[in-house]
C-alpha atoms as a PDB file:
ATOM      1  CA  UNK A   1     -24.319 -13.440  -6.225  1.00  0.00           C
ATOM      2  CA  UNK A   2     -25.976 -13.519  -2.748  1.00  0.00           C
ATOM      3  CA  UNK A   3     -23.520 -11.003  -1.542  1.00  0.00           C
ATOM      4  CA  UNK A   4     -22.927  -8.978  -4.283  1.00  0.00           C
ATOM      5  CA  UNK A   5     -19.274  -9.291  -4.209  1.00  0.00           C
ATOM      6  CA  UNK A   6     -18.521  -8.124  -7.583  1.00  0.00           C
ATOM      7  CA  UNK A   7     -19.866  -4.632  -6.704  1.00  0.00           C
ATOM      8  CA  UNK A   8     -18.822  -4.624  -3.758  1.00  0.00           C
ATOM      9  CA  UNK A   9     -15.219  -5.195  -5.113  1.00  0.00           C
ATOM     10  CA  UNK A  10     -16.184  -2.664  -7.720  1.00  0.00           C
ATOM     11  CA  UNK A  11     -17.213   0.207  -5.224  1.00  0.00           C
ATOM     12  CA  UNK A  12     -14.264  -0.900  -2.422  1.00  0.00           C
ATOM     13  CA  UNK A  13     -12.003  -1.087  -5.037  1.00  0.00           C
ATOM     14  CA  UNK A  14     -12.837   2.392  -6.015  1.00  0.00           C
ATOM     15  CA  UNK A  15     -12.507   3.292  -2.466  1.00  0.00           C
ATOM     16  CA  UNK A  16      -9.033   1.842  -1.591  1.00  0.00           C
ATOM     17  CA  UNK A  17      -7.657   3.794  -4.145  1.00  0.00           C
ATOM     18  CA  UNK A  18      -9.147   7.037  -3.463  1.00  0.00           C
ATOM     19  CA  UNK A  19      -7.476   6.627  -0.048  1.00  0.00           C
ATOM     20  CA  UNK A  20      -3.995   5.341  -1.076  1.00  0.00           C
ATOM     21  CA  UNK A  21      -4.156   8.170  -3.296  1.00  0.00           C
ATOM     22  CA  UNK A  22      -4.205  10.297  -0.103  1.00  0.00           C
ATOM     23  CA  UNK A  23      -0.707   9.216   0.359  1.00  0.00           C
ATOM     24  CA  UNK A  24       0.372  10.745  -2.492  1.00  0.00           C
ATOM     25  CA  UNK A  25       1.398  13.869  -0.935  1.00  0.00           C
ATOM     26  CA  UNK A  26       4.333  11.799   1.196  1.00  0.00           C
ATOM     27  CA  UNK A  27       7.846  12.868   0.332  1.00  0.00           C
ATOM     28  CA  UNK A  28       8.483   9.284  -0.447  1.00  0.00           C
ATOM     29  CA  UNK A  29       5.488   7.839  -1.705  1.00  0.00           C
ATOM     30  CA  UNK A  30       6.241   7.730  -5.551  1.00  0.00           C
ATOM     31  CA  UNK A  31       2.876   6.616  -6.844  1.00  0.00           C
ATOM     32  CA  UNK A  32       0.103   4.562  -6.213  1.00  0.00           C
ATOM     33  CA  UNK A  33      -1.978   2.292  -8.528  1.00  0.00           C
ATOM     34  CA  UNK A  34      -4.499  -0.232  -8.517  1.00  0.00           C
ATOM     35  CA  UNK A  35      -7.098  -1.657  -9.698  1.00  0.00           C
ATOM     36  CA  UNK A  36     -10.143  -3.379  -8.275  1.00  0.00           C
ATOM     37  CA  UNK A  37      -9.179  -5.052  -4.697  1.00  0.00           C
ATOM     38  CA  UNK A  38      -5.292  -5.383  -5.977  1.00  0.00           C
ATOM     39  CA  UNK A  39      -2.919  -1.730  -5.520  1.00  0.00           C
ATOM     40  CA  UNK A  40       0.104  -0.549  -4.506  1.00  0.00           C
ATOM     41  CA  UNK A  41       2.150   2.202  -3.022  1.00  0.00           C
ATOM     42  CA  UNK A  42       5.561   2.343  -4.656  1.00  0.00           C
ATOM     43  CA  UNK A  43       8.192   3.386  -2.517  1.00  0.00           C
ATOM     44  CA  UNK A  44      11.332   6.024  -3.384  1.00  0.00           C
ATOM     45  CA  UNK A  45      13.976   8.114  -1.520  1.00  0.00           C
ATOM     46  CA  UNK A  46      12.349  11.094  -3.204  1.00  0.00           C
ATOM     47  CA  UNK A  47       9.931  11.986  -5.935  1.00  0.00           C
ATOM     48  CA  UNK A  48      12.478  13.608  -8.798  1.00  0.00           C
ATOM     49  CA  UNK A  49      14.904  10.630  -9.047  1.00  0.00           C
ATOM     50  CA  UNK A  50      12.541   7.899  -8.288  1.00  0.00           C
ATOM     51  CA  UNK A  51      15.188   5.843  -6.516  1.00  0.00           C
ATOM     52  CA  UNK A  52      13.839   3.016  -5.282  1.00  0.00           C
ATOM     53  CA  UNK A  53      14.188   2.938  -1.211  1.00  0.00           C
ATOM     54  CA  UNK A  54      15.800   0.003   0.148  1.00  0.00           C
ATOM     55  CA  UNK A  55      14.704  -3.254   1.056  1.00  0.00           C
ATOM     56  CA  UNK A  56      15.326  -2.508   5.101  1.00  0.00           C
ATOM     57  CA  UNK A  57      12.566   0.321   4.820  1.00  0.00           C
ATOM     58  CA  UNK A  58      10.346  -2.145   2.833  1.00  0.00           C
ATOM     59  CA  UNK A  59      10.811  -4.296   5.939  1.00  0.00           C
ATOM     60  CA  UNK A  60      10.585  -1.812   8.244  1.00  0.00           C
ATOM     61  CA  UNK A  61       7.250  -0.480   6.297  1.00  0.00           C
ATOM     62  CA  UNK A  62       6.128  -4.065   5.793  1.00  0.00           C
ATOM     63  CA  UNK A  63       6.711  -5.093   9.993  1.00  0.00           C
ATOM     64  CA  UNK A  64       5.048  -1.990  10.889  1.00  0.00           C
ATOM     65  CA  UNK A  65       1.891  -2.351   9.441  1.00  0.00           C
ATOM     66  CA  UNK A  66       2.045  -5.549  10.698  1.00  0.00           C
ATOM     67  CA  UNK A  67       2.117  -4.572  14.329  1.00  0.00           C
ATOM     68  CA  UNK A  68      -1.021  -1.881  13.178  1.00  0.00           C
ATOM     69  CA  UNK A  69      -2.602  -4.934  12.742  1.00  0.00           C
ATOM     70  CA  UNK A  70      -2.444  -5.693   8.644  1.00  0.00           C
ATOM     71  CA  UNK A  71      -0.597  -7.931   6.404  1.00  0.00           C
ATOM     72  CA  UNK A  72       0.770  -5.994   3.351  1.00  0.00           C
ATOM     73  CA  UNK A  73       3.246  -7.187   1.181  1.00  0.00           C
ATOM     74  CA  UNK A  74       5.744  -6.073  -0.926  1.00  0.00           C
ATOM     75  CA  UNK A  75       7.081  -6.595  -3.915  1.00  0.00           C
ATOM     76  CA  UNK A  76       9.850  -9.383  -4.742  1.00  0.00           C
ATOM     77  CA  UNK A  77      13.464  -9.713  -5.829  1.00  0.00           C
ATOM     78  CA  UNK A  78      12.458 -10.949  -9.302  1.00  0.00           C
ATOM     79  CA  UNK A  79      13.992  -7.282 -10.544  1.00  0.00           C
ATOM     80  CA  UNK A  80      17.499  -6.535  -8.377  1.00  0.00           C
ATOM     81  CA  UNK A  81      16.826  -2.826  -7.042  1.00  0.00           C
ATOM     82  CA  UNK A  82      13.069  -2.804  -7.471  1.00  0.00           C
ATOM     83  CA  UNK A  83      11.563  -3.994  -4.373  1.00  0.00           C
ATOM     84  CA  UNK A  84       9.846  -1.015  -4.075  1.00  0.00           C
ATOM     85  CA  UNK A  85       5.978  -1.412  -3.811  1.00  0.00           C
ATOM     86  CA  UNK A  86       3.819  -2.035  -1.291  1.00  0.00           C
ATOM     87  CA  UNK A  87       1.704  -4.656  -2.297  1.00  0.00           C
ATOM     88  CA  UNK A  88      -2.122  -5.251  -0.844  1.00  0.00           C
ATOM     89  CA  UNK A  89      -5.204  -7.097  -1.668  1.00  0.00           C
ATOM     90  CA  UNK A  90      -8.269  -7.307   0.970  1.00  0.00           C
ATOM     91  CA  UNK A  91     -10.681  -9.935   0.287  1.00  0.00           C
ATOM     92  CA  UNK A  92     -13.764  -9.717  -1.935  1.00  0.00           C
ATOM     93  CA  UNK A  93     -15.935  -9.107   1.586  1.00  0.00           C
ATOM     94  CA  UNK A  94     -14.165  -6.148   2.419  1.00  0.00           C
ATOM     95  CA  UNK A  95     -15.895  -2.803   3.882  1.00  0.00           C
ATOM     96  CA  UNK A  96     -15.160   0.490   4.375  1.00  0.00           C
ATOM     97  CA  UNK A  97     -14.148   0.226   7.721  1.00  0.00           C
ATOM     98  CA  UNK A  98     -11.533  -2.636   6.728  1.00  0.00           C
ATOM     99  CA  UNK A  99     -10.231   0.000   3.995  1.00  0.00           C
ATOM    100  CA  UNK A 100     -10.017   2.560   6.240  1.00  0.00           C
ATOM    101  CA  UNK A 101      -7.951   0.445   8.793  1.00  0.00           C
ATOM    102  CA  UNK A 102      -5.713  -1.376   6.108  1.00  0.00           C
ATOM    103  CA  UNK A 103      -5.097   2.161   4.611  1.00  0.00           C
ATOM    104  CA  UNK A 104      -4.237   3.703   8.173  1.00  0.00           C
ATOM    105  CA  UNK A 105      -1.920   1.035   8.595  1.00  0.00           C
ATOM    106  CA  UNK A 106       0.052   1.178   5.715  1.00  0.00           C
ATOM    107  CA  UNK A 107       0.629   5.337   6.525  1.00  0.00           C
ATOM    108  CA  UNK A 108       1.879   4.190   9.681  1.00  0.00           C
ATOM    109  CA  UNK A 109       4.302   1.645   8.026  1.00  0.00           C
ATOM    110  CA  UNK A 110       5.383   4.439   5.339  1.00  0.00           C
ATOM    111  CA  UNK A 111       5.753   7.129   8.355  1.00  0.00           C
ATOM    112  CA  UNK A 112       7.636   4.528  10.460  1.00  0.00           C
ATOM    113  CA  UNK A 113       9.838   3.184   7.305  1.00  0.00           C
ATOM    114  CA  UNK A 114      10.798   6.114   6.061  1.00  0.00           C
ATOM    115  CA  UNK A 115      11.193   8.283   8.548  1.00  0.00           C
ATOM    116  CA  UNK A 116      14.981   8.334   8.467  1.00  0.00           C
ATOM    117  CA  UNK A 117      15.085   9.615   4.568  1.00  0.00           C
END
């Protein structure tokens, strides 16, 4: 209550997906969604088919955000062929600065990752 941190997840929340949707312009970003603190960036080898890119560029993406200085995730082999999504969720505290950064850092990881498609 002190902190405020469900509006504050409210109004980052809001904000992390207004950037991610920024994305959405990427050859290979097929879409993002969200809600609150939790979203993701799904992942494809182009926009009409929707194929799902593989799991080296996840890596690749995942590793490179990393060294940007984030921890993302991505989604797991539960479904065969649909490892596809980008997975983050900043904590409660988070600013706009920290969404800014974590958002910068995942375009790196999806410039880096997919640069080869």
């Amino acid at each position: 209550e002190e902190e405020d941190l469900i509006e504050n997840s409210r109004v980052m929340g809001a904000y992390l997906l207004d950037r991610l949707r920024e994305l959405s312009d990427h050859p290979n970003v097929g879409d993002v969604r969200g809600r609150g603190l939790f979203a993701g960036v799904e992942l494809v080898e182009d926009k009409a088919s929707k194929t799902p890119v593989s799991e080296d560029v996840m890596m690749a993406v995942v590793k490179k955000a990393a060294e940007e200085g984030v921890l993302v995730g991505k989604t797991t082999r539960s479904v065969p062929g649909l490892n596809n999504t980008v997975n983050m969720a900043p904590p409660l505290i988070v600013t706009k600065a920290d969404v800014d950064e974590l958002v910068d850092a995942v375009q790196a990881g999806i410039e880096h990752g997919c640069r080869d498609l």
